[in-house]
PDB file of N, CA and C in Angstrom:
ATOM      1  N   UNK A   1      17.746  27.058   1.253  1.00  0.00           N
ATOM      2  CA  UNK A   1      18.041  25.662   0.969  1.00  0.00           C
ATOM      3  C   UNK A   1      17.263  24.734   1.886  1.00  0.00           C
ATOM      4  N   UNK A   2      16.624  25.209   2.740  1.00  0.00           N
ATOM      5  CA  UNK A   2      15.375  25.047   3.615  1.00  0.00           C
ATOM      6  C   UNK A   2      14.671  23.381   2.873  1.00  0.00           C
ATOM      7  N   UNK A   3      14.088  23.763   1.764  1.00  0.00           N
ATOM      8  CA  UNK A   3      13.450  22.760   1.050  1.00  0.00           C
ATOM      9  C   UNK A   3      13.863  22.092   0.619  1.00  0.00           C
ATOM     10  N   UNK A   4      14.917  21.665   0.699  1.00  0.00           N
ATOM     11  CA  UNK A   4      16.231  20.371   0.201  1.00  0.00           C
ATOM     12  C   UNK A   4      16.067  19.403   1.551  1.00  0.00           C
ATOM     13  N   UNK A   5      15.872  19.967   2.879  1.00  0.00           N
ATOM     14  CA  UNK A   5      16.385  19.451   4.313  1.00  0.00           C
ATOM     15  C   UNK A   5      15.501  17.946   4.447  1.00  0.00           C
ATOM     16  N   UNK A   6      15.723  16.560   4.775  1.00  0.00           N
ATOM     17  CA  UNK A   6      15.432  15.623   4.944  1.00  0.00           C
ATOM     18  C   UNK A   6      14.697  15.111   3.833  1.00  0.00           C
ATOM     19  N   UNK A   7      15.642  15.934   2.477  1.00  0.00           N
ATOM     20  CA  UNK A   7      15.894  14.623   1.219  1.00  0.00           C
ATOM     21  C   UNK A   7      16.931  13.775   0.869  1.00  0.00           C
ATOM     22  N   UNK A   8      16.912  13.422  -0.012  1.00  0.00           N
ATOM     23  CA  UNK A   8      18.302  12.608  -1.458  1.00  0.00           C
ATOM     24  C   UNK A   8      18.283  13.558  -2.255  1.00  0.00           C
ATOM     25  N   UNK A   9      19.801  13.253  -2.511  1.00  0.00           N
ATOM     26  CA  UNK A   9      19.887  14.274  -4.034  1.00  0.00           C
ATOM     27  C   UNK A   9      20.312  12.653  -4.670  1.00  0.00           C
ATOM     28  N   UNK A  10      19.835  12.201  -6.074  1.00  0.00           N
ATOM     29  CA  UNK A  10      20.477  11.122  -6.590  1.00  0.00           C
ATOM     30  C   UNK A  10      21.043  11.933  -7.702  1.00  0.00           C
ATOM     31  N   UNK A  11      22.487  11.666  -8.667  1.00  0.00           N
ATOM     32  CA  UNK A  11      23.110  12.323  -9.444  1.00  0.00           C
ATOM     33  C   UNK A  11      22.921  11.427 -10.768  1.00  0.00           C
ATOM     34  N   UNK A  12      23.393  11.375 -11.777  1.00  0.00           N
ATOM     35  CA  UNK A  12      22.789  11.022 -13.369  1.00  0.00           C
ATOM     36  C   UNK A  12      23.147   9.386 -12.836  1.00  0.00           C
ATOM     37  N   UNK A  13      24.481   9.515 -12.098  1.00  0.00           N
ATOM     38  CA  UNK A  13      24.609   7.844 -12.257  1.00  0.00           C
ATOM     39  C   UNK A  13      23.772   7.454 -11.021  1.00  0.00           C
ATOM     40  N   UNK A  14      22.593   7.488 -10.625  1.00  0.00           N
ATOM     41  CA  UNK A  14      21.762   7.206  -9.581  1.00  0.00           C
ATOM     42  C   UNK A  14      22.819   7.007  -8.296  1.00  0.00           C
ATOM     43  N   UNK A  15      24.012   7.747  -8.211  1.00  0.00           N
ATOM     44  CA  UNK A  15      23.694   7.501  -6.375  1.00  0.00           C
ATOM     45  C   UNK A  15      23.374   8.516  -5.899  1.00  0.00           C
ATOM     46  N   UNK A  16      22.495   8.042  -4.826  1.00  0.00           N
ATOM     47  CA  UNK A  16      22.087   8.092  -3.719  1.00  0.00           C
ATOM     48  C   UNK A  16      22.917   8.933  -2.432  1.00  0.00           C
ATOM     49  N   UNK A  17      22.403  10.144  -2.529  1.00  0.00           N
ATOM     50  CA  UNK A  17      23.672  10.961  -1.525  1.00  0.00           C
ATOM     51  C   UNK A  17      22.693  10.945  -0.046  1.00  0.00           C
ATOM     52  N   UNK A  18      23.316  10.517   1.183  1.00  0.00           N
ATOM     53  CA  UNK A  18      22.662  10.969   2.735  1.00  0.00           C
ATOM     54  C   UNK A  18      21.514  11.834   2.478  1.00  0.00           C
ATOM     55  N   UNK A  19      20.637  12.058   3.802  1.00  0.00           N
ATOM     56  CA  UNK A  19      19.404  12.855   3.724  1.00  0.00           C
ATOM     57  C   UNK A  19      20.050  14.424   4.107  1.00  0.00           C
ATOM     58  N   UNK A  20      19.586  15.173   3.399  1.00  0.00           N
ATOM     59  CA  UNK A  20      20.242  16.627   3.202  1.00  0.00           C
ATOM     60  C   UNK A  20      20.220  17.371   4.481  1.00  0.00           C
ATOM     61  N   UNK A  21      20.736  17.903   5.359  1.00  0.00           N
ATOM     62  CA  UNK A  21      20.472  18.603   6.884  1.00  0.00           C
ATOM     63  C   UNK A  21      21.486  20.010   6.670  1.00  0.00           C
ATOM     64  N   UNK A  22      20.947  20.859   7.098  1.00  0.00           N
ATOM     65  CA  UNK A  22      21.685  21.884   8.047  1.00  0.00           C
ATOM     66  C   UNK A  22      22.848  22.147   7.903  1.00  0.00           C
ATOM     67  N   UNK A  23      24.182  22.616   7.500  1.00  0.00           N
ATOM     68  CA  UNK A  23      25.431  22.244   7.980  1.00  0.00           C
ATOM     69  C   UNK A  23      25.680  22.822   9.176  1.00  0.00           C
ATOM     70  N   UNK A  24      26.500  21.919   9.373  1.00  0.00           N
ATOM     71  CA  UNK A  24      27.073  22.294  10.818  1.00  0.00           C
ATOM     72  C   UNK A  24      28.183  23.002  10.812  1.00  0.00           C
ATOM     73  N   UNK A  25      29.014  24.195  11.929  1.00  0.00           N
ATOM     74  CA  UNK A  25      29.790  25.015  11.428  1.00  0.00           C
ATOM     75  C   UNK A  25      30.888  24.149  12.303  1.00  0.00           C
ATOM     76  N   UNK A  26      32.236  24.040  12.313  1.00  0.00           N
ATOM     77  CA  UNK A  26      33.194  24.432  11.206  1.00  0.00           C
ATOM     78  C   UNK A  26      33.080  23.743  10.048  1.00  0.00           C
ATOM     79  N   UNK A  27      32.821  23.815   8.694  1.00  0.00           N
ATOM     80  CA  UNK A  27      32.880  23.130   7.509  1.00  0.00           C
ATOM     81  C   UNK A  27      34.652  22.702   7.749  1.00  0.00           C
ATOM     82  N   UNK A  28      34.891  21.931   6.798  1.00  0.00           N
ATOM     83  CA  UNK A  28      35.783  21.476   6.411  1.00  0.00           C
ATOM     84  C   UNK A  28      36.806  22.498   5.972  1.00  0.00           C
ATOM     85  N   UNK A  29      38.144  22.690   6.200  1.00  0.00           N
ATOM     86  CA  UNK A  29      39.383  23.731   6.109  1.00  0.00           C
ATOM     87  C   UNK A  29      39.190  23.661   4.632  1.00  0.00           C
ATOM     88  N   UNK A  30      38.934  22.755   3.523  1.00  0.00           N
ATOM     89  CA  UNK A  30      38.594  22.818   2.375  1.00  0.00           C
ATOM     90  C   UNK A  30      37.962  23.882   1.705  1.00  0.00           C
ATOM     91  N   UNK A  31      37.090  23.749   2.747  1.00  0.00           N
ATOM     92  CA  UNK A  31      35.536  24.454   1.867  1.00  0.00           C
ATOM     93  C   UNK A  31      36.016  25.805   2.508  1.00  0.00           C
ATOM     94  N   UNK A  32      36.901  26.108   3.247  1.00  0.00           N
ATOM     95  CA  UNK A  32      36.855  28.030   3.960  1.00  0.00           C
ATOM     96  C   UNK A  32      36.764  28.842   2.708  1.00  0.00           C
ATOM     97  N   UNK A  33      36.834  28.816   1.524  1.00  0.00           N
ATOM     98  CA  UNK A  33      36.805  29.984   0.347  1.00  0.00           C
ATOM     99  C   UNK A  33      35.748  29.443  -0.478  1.00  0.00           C
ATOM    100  N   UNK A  34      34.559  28.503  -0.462  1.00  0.00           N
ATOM    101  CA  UNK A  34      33.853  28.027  -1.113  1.00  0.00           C
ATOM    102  C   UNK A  34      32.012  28.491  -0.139  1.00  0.00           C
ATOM    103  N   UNK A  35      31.228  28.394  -0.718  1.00  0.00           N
ATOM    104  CA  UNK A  35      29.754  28.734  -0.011  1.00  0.00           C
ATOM    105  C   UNK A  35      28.849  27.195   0.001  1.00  0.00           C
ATOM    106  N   UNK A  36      28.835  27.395   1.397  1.00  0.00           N
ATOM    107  CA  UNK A  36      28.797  25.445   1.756  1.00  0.00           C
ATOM    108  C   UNK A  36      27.090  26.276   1.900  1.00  0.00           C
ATOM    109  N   UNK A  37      26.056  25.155   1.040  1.00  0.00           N
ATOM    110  CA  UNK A  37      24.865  25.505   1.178  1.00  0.00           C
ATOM    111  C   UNK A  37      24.204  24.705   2.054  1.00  0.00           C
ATOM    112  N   UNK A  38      24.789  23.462   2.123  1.00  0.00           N
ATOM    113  CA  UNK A  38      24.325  21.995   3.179  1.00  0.00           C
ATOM    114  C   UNK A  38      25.288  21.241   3.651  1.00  0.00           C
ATOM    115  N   UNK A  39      24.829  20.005   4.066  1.00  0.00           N
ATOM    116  CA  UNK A  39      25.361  18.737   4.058  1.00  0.00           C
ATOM    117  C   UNK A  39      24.374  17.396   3.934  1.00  0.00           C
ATOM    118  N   UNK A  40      25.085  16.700   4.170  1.00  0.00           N
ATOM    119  CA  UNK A  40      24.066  15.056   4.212  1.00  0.00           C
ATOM    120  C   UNK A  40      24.443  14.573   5.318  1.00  0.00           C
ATOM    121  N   UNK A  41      24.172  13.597   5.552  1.00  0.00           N
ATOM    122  CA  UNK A  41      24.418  12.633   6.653  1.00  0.00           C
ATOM    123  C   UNK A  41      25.593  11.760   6.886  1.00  0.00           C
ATOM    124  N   UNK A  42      26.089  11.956   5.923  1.00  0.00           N
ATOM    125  CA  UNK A  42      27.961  10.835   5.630  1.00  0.00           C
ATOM    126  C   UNK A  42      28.301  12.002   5.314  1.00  0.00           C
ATOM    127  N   UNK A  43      28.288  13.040   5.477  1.00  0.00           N
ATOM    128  CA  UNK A  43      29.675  13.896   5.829  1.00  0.00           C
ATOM    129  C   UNK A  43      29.992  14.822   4.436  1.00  0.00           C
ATOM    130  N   UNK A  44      29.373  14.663   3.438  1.00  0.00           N
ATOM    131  CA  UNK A  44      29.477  15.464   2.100  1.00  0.00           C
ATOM    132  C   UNK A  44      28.665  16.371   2.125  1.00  0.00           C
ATOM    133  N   UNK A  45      29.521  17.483   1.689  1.00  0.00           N
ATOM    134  CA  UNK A  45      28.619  18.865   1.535  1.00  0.00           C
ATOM    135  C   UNK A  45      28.376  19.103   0.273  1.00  0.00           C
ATOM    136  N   UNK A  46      27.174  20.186  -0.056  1.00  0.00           N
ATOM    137  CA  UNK A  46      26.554  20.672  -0.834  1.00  0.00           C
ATOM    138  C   UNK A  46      27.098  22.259  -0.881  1.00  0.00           C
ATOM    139  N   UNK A  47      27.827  22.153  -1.787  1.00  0.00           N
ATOM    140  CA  UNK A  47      28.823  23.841  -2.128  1.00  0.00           C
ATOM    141  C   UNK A  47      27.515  24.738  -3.392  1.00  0.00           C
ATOM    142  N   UNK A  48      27.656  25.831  -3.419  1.00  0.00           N
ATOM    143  CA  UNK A  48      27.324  27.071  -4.503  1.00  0.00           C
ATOM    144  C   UNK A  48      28.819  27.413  -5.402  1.00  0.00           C
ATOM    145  N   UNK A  49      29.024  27.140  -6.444  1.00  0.00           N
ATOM    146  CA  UNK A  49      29.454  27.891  -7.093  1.00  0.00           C
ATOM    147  C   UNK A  49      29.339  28.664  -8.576  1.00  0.00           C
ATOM    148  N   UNK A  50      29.515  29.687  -8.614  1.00  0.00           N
ATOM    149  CA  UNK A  50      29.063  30.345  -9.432  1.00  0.00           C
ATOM    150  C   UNK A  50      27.318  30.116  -9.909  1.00  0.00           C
ATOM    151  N   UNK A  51      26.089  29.828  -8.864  1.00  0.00           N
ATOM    152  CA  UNK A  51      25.049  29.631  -9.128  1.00  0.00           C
ATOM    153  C   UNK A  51      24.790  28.095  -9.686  1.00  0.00           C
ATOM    154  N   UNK A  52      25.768  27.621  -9.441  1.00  0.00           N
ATOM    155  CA  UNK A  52      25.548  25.823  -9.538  1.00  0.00           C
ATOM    156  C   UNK A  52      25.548  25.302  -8.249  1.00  0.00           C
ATOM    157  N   UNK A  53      25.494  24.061  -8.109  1.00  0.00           N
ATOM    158  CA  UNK A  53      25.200  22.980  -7.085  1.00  0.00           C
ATOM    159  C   UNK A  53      26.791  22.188  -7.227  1.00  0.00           C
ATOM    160  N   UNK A  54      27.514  21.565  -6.502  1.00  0.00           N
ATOM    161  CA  UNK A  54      28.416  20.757  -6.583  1.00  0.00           C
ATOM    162  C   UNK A  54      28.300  20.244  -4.963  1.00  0.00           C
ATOM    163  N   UNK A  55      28.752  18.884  -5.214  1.00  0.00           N
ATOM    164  CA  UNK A  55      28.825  17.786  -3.727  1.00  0.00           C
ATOM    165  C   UNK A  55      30.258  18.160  -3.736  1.00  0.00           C
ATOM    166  N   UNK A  56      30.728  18.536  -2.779  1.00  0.00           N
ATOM    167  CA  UNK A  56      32.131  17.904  -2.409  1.00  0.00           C
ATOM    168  C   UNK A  56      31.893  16.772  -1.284  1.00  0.00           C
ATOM    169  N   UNK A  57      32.788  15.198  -1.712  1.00  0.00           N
ATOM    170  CA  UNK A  57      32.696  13.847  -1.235  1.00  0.00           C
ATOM    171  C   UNK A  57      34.092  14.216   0.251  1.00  0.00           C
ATOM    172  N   UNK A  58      33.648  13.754   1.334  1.00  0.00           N
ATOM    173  CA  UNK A  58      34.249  14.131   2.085  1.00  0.00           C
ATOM    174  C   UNK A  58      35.574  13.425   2.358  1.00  0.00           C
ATOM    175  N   UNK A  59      35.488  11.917   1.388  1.00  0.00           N
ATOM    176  CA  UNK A  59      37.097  11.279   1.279  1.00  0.00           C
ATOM    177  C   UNK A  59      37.586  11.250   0.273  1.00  0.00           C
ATOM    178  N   UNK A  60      37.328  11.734  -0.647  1.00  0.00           N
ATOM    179  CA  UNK A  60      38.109  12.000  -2.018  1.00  0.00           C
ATOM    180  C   UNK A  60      38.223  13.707  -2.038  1.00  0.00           C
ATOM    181  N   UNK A  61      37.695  14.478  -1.580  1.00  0.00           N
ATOM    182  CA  UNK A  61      37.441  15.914  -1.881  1.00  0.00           C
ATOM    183  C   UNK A  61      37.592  16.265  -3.046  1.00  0.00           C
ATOM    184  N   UNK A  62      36.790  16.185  -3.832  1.00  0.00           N
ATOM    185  CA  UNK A  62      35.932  15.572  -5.590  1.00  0.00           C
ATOM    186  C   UNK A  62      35.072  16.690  -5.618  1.00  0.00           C
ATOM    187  N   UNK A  63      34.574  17.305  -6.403  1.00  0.00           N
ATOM    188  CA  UNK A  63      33.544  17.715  -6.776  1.00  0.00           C
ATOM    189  C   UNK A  63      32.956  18.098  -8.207  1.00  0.00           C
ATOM    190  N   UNK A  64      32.162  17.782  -8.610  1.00  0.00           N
ATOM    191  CA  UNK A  64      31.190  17.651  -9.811  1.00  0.00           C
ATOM    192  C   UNK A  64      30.431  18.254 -10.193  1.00  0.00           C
ATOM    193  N   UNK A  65      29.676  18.632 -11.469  1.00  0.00           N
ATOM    194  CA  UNK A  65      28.425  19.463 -11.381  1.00  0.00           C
ATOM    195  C   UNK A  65      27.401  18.866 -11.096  1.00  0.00           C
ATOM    196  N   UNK A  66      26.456  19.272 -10.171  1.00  0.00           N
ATOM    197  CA  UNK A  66      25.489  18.408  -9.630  1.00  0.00           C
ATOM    198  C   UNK A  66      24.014  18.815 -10.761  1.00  0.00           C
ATOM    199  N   UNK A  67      24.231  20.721 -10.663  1.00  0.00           N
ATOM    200  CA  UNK A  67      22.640  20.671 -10.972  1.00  0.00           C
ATOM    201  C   UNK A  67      23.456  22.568 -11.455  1.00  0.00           C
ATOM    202  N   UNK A  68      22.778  22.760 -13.041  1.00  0.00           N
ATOM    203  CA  UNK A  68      23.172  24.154 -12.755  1.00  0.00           C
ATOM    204  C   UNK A  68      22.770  25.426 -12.129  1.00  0.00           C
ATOM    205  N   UNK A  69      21.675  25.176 -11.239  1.00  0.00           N
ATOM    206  CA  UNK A  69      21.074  25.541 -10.332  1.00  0.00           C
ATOM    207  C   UNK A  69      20.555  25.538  -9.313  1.00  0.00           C
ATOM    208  N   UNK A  70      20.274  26.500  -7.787  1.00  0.00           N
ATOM    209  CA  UNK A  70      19.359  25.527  -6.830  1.00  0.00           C
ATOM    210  C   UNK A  70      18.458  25.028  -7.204  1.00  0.00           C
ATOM    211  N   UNK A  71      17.466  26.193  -7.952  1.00  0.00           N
ATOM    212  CA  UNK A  71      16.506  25.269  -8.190  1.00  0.00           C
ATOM    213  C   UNK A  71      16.533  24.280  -8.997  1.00  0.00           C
ATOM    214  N   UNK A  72      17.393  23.813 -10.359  1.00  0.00           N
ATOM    215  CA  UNK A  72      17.193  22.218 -10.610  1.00  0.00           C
ATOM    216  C   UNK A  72      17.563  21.122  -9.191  1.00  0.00           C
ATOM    217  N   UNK A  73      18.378  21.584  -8.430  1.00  0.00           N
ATOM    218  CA  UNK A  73      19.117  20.958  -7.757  1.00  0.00           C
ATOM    219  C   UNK A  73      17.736  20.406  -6.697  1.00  0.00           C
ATOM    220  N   UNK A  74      17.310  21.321  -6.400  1.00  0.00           N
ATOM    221  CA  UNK A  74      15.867  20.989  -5.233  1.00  0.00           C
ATOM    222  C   UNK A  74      14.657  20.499  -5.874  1.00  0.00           C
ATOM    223  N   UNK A  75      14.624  20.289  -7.049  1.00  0.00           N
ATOM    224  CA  UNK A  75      13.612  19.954  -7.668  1.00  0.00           C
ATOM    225  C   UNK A  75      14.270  18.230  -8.140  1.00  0.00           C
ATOM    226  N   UNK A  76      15.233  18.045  -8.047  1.00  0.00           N
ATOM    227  CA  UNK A  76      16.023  16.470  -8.568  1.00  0.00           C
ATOM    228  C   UNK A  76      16.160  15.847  -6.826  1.00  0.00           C
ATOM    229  N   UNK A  77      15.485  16.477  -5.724  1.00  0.00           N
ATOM    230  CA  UNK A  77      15.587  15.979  -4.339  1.00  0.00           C
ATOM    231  C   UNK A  77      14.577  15.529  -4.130  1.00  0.00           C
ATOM    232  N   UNK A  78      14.486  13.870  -3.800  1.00  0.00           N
ATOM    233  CA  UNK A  78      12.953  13.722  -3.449  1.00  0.00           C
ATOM    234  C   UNK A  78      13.130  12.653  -2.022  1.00  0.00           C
ATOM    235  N   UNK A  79      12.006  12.281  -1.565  1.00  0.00           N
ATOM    236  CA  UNK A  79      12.468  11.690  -0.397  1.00  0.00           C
ATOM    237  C   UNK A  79      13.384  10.439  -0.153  1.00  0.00           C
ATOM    238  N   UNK A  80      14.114  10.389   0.790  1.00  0.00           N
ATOM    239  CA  UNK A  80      14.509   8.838   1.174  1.00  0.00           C
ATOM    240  C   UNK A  80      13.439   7.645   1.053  1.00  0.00           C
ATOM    241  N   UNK A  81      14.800   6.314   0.369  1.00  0.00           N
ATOM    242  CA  UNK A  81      13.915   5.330  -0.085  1.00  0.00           C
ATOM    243  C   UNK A  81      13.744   4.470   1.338  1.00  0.00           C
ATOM    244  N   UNK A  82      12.087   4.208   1.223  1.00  0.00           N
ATOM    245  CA  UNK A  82      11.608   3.406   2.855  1.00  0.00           C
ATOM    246  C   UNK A  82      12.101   2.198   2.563  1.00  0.00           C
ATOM    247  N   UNK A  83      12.508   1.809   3.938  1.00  0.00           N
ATOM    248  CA  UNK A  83      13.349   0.500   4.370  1.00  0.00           C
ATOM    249  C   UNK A  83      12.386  -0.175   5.365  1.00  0.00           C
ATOM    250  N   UNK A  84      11.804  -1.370   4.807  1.00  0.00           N
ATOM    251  CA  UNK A  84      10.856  -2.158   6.103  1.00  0.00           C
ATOM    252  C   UNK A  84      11.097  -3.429   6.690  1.00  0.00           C
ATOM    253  N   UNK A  85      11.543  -3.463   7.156  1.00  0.00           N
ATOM    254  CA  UNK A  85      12.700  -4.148   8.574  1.00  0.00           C
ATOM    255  C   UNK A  85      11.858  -4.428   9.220  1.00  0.00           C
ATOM    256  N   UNK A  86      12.137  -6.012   9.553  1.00  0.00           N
ATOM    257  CA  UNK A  86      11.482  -7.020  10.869  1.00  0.00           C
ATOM    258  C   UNK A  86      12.180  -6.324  12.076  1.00  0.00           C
ATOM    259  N   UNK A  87      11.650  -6.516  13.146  1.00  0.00           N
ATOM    260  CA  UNK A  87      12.303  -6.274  14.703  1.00  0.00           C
ATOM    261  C   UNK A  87      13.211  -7.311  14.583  1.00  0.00           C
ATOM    262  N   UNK A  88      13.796  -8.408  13.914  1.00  0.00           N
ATOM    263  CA  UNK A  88      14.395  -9.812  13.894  1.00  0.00           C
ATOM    264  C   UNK A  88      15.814  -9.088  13.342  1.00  0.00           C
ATOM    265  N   UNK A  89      15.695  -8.092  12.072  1.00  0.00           N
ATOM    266  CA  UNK A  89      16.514  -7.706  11.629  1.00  0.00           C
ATOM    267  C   UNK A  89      17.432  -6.329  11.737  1.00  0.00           C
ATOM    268  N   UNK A  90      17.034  -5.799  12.867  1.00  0.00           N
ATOM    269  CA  UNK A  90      17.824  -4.559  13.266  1.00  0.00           C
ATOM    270  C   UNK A  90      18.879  -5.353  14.586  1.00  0.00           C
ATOM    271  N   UNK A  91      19.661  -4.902  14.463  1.00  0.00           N
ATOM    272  CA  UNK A  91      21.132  -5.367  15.143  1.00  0.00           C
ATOM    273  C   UNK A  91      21.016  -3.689  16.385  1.00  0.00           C
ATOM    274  N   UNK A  92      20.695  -2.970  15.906  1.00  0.00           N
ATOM    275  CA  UNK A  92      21.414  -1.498  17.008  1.00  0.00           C
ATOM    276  C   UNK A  92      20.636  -0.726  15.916  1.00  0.00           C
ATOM    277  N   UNK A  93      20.196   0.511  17.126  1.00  0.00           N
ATOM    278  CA  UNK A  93      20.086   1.840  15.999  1.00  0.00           C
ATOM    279  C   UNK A  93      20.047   2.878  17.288  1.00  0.00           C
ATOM    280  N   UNK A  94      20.129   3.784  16.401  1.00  0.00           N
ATOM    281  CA  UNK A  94      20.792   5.241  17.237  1.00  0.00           C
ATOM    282  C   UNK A  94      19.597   6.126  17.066  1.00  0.00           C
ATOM    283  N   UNK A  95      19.282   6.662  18.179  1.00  0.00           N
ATOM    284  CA  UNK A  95      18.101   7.456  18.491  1.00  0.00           C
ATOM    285  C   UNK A  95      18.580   8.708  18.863  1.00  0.00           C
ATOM    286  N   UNK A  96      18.393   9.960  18.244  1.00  0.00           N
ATOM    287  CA  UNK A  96      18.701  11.038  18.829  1.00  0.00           C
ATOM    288  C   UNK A  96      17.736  11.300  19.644  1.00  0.00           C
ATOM    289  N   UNK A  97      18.857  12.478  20.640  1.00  0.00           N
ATOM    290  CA  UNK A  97      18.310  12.241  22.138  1.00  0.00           C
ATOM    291  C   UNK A  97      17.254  13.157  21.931  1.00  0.00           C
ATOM    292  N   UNK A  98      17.091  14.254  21.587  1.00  0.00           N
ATOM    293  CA  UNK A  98      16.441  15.311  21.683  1.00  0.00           C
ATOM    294  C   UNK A  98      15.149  14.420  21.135  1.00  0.00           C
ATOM    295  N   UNK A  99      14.900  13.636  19.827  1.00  0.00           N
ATOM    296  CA  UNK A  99      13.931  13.410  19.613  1.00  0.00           C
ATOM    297  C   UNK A  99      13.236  11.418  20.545  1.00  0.00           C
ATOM    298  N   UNK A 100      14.335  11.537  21.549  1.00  0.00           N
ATOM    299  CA  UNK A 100      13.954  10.510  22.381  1.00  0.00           C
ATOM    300  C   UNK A 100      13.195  10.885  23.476  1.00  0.00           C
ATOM    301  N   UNK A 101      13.825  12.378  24.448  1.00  0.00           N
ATOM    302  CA  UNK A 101      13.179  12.990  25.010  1.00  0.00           C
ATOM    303  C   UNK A 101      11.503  13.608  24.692  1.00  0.00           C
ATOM    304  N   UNK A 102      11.516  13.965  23.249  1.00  0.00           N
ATOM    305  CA  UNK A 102       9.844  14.212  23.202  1.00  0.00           C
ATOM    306  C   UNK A 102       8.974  13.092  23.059  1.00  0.00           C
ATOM    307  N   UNK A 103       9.678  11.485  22.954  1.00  0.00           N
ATOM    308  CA  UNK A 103       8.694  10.673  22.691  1.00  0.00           C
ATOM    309  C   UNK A 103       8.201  10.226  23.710  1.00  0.00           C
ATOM    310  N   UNK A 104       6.486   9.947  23.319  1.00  0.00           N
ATOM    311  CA  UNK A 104       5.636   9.432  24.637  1.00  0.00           C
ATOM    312  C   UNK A 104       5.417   7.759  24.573  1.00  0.00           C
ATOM    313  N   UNK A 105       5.678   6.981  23.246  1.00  0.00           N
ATOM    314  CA  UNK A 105       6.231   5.884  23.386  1.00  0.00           C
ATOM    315  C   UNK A 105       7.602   5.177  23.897  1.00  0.00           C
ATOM    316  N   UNK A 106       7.653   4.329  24.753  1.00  0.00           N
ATOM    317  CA  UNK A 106       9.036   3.612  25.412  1.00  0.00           C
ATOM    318  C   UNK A 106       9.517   4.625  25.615  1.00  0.00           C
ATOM    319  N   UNK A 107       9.251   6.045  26.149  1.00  0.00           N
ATOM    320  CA  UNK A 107      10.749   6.693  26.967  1.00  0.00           C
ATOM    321  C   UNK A 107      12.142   6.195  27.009  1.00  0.00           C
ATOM    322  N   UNK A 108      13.428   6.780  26.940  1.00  0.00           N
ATOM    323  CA  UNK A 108      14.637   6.307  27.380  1.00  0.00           C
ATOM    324  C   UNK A 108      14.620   7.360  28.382  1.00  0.00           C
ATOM    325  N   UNK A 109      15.073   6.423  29.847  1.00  0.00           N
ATOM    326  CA  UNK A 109      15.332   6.913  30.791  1.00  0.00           C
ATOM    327  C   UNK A 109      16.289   8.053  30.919  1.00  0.00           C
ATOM    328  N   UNK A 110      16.177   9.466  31.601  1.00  0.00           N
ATOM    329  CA  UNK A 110      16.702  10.295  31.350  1.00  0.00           C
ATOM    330  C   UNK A 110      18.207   9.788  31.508  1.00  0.00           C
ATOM    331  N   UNK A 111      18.947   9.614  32.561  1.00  0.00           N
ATOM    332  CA  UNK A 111      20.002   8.978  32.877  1.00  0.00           C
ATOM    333  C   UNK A 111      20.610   8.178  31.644  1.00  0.00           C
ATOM    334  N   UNK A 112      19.795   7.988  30.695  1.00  0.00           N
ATOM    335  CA  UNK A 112      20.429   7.140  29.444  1.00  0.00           C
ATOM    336  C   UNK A 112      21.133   8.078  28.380  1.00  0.00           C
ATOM    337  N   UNK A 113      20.550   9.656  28.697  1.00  0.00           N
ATOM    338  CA  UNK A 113      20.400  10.876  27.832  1.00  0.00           C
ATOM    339  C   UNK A 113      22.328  11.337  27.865  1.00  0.00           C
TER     340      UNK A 113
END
C-alpha cells in the first residue's frame, strides 16, 4: 500500500480524504477484527475487506465501498491539491521535527525540538 503514501483518495461524491500515511499502531479498538491497510491525516483509516477498499470515518465509524480493489483504489489516488499562500496569510503551521532537523534553510534551534 506503499504507493497510496502522500496521496488523496477522492470518493464518487468528490471528497477529499487527508494525505494517505503509514498507520500507526494501536488502530482504533474498532478496527481489532478488521485489516487496517492505512490511514490519512484526520484520523480515518483505510480497512481491506474481503479484497475491497473501505474508509472507516473516525467520528461516525461509517464505512463504505471505496474501490473494489487495491488496485482501483491506488489508481483513483492522485496527489494533494497545491495551496499558494502569501506569508501575509499563514496564521501558524506545524513543522515536523524530524524534517526540521534535516533542513539547511532557517534551522529551528535544537532546544525548540
Amino acid at each position: 500500500m506503499k504507493r497510496g503514501y502522500g496521496k488523496v483518495f477522492k470518493n464518487q461524491s468528490v471528497f477529499e480524504y487527508g494525505v494517505i500515511r503509514k498507520s500507526e499502531k494501536p488502530s482504533p479498538t474498532e478496527l481489532a477484527n478488521r485489516t487496517v491497510l492505512n490511514e490519512d491525516e484526520s484520523g480515518n483509516y483505510f480497512i481491506d475487506l474481503n479484497k475491497a477498499v473501505y474508509p472507516w470515518d473516525h467520528e461516525t465509524g461509517e464505512d463504505e465501498l471505496f474501490a473494489k480493489s487495491l488496485g482501483q483504489f491506488i489508481s483513483d489516488c492522485s496527489g494533494p491539491a497545491v495551496v499558494d499562500l502569501k506569508p501575509d496569510q499563514v496564521e501558524s503551521a506545524r513543522i515536523e521535527p524530524e524534517l526540521a532537523k534535516n533542513s539547511a534553510s532557517n534551522p529551528i534551534p535544537k532546544e525548540a525540538l
